[in-house]
N, C-alpha and C. Protein backbone atom coordinates (compact mmCIF):
# COMPACT_ATOMS: atom_id res chain seq x y z
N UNK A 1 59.71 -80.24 -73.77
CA UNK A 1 58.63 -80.83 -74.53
C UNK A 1 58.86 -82.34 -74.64
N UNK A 2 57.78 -83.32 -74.52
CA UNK A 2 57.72 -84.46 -74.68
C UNK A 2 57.36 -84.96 -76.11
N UNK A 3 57.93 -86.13 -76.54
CA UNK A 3 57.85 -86.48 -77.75
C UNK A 3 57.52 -87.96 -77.92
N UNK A 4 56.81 -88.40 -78.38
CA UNK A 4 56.24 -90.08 -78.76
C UNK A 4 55.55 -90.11 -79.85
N UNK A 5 56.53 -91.53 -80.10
CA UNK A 5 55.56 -91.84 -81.34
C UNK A 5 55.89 -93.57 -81.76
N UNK A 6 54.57 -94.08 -82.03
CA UNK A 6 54.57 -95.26 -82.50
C UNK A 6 53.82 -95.86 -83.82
N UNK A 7 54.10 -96.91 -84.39
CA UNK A 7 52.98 -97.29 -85.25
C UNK A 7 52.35 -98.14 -85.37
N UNK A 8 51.07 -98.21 -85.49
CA UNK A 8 50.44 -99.81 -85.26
C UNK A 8 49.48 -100.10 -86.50
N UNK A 9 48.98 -101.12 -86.35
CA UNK A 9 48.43 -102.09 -87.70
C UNK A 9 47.27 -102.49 -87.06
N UNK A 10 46.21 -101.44 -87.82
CA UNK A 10 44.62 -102.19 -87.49
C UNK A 10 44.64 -103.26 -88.40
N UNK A 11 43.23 -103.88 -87.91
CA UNK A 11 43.02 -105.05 -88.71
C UNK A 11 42.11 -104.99 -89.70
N UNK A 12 42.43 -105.51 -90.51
CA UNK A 12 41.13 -105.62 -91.78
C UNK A 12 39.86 -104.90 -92.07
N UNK A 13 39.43 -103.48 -92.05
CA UNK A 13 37.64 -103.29 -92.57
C UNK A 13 37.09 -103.39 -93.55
N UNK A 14 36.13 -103.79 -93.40
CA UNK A 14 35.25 -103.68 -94.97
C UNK A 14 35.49 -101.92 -95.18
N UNK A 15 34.92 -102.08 -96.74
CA UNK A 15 34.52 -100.63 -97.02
C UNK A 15 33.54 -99.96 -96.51
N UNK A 16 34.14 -98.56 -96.31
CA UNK A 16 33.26 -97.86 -95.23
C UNK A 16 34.09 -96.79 -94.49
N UNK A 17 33.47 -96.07 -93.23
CA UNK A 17 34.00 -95.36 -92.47
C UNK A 17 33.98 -95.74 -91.39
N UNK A 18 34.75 -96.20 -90.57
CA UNK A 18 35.30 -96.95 -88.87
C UNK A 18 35.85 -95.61 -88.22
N UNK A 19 34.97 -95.74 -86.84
CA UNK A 19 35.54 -95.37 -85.92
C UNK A 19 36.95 -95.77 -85.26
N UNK A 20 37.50 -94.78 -84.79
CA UNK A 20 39.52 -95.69 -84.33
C UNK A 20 39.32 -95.23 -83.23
N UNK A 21 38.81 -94.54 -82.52
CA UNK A 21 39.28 -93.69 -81.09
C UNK A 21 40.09 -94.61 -80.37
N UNK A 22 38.83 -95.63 -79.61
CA UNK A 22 39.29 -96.32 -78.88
C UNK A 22 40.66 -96.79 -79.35
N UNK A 23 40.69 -97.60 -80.79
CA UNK A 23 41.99 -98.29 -80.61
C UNK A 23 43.10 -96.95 -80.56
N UNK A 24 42.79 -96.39 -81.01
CA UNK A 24 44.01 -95.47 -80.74
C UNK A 24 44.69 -95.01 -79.55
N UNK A 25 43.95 -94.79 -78.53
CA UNK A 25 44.13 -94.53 -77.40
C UNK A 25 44.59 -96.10 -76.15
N UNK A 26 43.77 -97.09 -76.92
CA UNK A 26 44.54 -97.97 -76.37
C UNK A 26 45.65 -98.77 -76.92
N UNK A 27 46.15 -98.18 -77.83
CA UNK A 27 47.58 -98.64 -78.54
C UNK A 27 48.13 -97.95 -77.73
N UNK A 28 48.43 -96.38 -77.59
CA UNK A 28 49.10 -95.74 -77.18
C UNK A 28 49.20 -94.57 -75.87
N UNK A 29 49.31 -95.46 -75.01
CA UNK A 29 49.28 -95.30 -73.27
C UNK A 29 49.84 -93.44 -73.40
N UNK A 30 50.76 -93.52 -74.48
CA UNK A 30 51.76 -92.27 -74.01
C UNK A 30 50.76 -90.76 -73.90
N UNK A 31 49.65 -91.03 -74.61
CA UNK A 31 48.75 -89.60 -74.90
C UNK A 31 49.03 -89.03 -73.19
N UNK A 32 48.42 -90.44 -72.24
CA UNK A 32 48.71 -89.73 -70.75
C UNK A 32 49.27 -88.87 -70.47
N UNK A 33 50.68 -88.95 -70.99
CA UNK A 33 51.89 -88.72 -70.40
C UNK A 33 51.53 -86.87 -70.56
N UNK A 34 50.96 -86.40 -71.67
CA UNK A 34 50.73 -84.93 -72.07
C UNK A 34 49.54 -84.25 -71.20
N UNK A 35 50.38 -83.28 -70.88
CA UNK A 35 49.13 -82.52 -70.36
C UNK A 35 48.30 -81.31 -71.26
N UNK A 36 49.02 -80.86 -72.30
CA UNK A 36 49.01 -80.06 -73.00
C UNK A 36 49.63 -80.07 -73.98
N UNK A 37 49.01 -80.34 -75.13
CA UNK A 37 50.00 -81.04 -76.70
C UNK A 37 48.61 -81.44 -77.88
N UNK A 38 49.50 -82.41 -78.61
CA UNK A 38 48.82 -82.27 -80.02
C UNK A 38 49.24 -84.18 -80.43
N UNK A 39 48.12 -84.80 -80.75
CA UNK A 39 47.90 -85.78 -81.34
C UNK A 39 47.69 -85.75 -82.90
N UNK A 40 49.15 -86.84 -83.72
CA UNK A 40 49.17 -86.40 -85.31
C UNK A 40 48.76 -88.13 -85.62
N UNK A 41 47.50 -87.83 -86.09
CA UNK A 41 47.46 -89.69 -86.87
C UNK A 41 47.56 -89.67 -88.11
N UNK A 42 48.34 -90.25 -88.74
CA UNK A 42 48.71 -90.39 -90.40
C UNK A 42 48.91 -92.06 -90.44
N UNK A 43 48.02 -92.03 -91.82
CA UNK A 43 47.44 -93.43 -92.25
C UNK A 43 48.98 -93.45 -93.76
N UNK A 44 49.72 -94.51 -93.36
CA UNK A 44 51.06 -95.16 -94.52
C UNK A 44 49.94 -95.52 -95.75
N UNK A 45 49.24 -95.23 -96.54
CA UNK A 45 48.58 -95.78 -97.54
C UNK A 45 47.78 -94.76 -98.59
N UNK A 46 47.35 -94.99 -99.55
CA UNK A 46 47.22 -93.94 -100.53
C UNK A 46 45.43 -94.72 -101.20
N UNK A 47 44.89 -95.66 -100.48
CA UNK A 47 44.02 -95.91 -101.07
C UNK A 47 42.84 -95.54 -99.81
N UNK A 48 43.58 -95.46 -98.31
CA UNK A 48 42.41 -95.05 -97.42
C UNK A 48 42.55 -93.50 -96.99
N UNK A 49 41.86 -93.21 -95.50
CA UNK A 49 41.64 -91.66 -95.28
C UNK A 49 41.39 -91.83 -94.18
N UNK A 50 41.78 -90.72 -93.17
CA UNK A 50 41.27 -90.48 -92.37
C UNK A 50 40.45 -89.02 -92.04
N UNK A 51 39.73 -89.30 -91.33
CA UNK A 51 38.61 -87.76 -91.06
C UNK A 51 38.56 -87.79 -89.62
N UNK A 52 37.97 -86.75 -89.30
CA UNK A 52 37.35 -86.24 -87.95
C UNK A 52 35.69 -85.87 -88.21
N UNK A 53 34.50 -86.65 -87.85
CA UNK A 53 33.38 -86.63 -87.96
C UNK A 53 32.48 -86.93 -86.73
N UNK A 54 31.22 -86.84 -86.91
CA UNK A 54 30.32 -87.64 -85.88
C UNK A 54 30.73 -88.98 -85.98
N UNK A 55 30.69 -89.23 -84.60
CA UNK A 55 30.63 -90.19 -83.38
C UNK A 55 29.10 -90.81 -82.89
N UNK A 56 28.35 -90.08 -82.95
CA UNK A 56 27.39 -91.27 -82.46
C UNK A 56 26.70 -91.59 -83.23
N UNK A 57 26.03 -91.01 -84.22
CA UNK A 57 24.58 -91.59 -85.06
C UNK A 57 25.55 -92.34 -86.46
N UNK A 58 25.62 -94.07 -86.22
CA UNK A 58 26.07 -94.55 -87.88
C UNK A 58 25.73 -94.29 -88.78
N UNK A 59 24.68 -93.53 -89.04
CA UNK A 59 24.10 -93.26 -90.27
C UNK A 59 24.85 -92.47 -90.80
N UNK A 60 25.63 -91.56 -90.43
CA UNK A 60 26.51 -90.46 -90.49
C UNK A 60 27.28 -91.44 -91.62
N UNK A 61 28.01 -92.10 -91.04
CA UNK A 61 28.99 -93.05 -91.58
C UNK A 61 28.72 -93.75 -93.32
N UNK A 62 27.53 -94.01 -92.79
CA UNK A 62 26.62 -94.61 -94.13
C UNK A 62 26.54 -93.83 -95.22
N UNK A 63 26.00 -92.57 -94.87
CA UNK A 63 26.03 -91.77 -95.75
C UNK A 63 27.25 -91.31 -96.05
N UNK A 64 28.41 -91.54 -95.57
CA UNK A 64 29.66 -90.51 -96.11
C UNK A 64 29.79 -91.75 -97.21
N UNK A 65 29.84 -93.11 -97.11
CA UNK A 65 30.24 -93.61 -97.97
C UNK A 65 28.81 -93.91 -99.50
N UNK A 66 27.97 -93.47 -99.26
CA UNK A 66 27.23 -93.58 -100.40
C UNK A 66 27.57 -91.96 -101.11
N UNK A 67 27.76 -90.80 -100.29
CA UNK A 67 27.94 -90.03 -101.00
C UNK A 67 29.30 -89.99 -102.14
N UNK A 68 30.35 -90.15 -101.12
CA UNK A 68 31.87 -90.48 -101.47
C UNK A 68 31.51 -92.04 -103.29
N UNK A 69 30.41 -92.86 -102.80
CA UNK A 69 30.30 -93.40 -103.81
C UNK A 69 30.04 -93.18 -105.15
N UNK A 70 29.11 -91.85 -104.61
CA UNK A 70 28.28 -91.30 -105.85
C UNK A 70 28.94 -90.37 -106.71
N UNK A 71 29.72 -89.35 -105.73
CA UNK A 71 30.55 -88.04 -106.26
C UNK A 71 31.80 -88.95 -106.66
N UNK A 72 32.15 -90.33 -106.39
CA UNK A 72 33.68 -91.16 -107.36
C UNK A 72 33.19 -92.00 -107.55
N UNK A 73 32.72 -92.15 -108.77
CA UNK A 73 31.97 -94.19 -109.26
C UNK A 73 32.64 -94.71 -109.91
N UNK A 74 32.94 -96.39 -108.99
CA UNK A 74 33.79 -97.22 -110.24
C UNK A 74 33.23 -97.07 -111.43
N UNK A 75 34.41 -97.75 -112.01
CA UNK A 75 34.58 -97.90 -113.51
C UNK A 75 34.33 -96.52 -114.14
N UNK A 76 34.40 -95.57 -114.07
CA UNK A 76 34.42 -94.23 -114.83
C UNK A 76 35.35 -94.57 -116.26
N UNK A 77 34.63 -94.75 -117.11
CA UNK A 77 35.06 -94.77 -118.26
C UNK A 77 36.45 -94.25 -118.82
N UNK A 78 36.83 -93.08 -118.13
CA UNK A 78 38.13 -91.92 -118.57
C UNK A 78 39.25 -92.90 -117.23
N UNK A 79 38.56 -93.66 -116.49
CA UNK A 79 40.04 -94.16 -115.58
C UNK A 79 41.18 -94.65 -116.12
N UNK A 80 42.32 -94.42 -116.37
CA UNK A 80 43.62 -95.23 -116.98
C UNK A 80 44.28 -96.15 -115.74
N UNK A 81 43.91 -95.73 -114.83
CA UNK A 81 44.75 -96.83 -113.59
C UNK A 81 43.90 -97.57 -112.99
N UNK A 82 43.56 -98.77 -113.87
CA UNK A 82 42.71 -99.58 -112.99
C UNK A 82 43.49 -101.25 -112.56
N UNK A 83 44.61 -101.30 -112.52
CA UNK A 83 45.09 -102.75 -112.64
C UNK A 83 44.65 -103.27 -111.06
N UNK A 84 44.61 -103.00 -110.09
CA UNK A 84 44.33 -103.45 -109.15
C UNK A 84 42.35 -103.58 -109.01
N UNK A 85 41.66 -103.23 -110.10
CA UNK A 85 40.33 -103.79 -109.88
C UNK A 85 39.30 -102.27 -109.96
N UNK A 86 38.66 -102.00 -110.06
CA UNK A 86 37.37 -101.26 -110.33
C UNK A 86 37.60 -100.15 -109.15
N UNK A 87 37.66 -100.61 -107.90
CA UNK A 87 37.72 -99.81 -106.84
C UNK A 87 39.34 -99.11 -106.59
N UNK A 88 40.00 -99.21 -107.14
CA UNK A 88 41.58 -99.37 -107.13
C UNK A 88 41.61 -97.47 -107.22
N UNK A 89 41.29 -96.70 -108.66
CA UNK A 89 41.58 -95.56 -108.44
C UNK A 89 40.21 -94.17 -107.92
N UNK A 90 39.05 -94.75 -108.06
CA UNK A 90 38.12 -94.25 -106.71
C UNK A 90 38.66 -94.11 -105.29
N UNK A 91 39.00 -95.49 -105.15
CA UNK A 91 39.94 -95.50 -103.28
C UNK A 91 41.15 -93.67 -103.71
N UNK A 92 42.02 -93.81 -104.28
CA UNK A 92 42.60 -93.02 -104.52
C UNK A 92 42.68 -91.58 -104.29
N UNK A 93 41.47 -90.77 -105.17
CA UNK A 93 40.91 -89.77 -105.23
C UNK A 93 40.05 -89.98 -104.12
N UNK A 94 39.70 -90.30 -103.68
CA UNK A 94 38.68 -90.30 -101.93
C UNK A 94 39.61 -90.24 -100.99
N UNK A 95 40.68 -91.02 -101.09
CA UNK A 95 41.61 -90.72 -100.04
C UNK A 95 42.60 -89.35 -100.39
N UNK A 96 42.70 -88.82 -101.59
CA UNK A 96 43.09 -87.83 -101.64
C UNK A 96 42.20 -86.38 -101.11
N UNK A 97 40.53 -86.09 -101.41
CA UNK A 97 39.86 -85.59 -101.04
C UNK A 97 39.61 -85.52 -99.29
N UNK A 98 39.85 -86.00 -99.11
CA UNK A 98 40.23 -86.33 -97.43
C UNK A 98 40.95 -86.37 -96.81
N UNK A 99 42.58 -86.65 -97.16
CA UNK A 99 43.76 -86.50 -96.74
C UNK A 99 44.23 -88.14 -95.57
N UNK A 100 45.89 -87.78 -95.43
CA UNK A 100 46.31 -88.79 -94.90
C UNK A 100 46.64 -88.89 -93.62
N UNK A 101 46.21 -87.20 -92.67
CA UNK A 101 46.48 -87.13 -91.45
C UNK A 101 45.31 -86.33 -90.78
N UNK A 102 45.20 -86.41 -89.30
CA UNK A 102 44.48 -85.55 -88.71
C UNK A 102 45.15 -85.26 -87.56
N UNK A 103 44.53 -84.31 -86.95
CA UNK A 103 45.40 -83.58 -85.42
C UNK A 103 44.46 -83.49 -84.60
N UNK A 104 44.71 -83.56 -83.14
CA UNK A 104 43.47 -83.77 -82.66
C UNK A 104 44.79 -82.68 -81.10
N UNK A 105 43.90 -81.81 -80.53
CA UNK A 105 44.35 -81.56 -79.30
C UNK A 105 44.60 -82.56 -77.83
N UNK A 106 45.91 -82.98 -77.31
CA UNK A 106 45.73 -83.22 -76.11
C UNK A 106 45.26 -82.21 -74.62
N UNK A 107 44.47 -82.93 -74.03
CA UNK A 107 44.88 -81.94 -73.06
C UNK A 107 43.88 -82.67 -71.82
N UNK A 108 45.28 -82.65 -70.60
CA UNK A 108 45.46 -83.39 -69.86
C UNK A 108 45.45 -85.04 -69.35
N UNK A 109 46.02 -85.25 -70.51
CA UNK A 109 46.39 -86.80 -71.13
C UNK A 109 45.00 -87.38 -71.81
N UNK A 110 44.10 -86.60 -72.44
CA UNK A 110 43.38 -87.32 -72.94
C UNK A 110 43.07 -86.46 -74.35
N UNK A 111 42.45 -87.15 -75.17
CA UNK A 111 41.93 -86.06 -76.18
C UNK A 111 40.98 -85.10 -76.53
N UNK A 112 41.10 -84.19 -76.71
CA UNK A 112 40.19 -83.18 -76.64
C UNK A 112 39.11 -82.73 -77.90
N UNK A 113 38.79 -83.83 -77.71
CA UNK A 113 37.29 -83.87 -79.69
C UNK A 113 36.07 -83.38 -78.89
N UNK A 114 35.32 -82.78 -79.45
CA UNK A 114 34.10 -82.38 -79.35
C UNK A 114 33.28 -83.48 -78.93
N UNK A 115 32.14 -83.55 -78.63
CA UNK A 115 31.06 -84.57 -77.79
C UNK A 115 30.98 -85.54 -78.74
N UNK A 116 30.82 -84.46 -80.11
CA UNK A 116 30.28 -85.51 -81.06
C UNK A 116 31.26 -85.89 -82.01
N UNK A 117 32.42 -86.13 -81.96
CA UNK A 117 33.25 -85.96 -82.44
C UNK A 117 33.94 -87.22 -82.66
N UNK A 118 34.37 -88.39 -83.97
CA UNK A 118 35.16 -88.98 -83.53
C UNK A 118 36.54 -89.39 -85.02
N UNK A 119 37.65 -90.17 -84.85
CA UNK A 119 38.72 -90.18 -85.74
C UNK A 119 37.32 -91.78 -86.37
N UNK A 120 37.54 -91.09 -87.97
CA UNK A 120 37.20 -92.15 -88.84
C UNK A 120 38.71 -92.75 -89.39
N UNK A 121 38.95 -94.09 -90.02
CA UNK A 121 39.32 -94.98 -90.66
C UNK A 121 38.52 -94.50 -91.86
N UNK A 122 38.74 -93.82 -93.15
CA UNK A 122 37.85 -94.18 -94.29
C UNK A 122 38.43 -95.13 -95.09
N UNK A 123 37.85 -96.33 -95.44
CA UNK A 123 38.16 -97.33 -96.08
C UNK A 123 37.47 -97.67 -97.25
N UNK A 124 38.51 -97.10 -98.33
CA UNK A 124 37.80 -97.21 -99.58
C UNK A 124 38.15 -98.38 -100.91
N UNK A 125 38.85 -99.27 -100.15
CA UNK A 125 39.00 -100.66 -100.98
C UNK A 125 37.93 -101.49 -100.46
N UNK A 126 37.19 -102.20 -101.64
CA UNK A 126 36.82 -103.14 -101.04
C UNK A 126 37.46 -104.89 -100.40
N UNK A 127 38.92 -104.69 -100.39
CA UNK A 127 39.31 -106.50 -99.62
C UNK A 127 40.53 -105.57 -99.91
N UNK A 128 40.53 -104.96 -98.08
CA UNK A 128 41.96 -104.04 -98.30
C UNK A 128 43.03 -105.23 -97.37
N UNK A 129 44.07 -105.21 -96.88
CA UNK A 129 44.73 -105.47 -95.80
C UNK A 129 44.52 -104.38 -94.58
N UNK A 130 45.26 -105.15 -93.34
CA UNK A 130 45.54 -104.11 -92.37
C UNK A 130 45.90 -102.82 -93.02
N UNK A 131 45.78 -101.25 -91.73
CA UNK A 131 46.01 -100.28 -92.38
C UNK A 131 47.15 -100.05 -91.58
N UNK A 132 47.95 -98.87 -91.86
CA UNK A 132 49.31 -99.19 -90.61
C UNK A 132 49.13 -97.44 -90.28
N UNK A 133 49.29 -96.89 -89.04
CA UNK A 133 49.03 -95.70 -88.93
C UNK A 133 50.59 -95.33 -87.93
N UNK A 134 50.92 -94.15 -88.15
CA UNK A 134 51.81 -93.56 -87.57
C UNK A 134 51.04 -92.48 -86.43
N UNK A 135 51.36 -92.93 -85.23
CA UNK A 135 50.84 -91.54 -84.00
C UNK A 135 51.98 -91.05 -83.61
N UNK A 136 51.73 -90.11 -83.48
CA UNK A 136 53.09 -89.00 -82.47
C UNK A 136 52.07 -87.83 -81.98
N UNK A 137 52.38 -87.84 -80.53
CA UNK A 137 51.84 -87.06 -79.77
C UNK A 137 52.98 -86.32 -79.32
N UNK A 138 52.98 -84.52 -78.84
CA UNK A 138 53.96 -84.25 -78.70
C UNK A 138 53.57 -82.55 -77.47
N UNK A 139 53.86 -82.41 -76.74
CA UNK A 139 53.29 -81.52 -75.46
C UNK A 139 54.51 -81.33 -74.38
N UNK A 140 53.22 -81.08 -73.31
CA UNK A 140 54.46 -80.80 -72.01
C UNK A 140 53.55 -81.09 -70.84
């Protein structure tokens, strides 16, 4: 079995949901190397998320974050952890509701998502920094 793994540092998004495919795949040449295996992306941070969603229509996107807005609204009166700003423990609970990794099948050095299928970035600070993600792909 083959084993890789690296980590890299997107750059800056507004709030929202970003597509990563591309960069992901062009950070990391090694997916090739698998013919048959498993792609693990985990986001180092506790205020964003990643998902597996539609890929082509943005609206998709739009709406995850007005919903995600509506079902967690700043300033909720009962918040006790707000020192980092209004959006500080919303980001939190959204990135908890969503989680910090996804898996995606390799197979035959490329990834195997559905048509419509693509890795979101959910970014739920508004003036976050880079995000730093850990990949390890791992097959034969």
């Amino acid at each position: 079995m083959k084993c890789y793994q690296s980590e890299i540092r997107l750059k800056p998004y507004n709030r929202g949901f970003h597509l990563i495919n591309d960069i992901i795949i062009d950070s990391f040449p090694e997916i090739e190397k698998i013919r048959s295996g498993m792609l693990q992306v985990f986001i180092k941070h506790t205020s964003a998320a990643l998902t597996i969603n539609e890929n082509a229509d943005p609206t998709v996107r739009v709406d995850f974050e007005s919903h995600f807005n509506k079902m967690v609204p700043e300033d909720a009166p009962y918040f006790i952890h707000t020192y980092e700003g209004p959006d500080d423990m919303p980001a939190h609970i959204k990135a908890s509701l969503l989680g910090s990794s996804v898996q995606v099948p390799i197979t035959n050095g490329k990834l195997n998502l559905g048509i419509w299928q693509g890795i979101y970035l959910c970014e739920h600070r508004n003036h976050a920094t880079g995000r730093k993600l850990v990949l390890t792909a791992f097959g034969s």
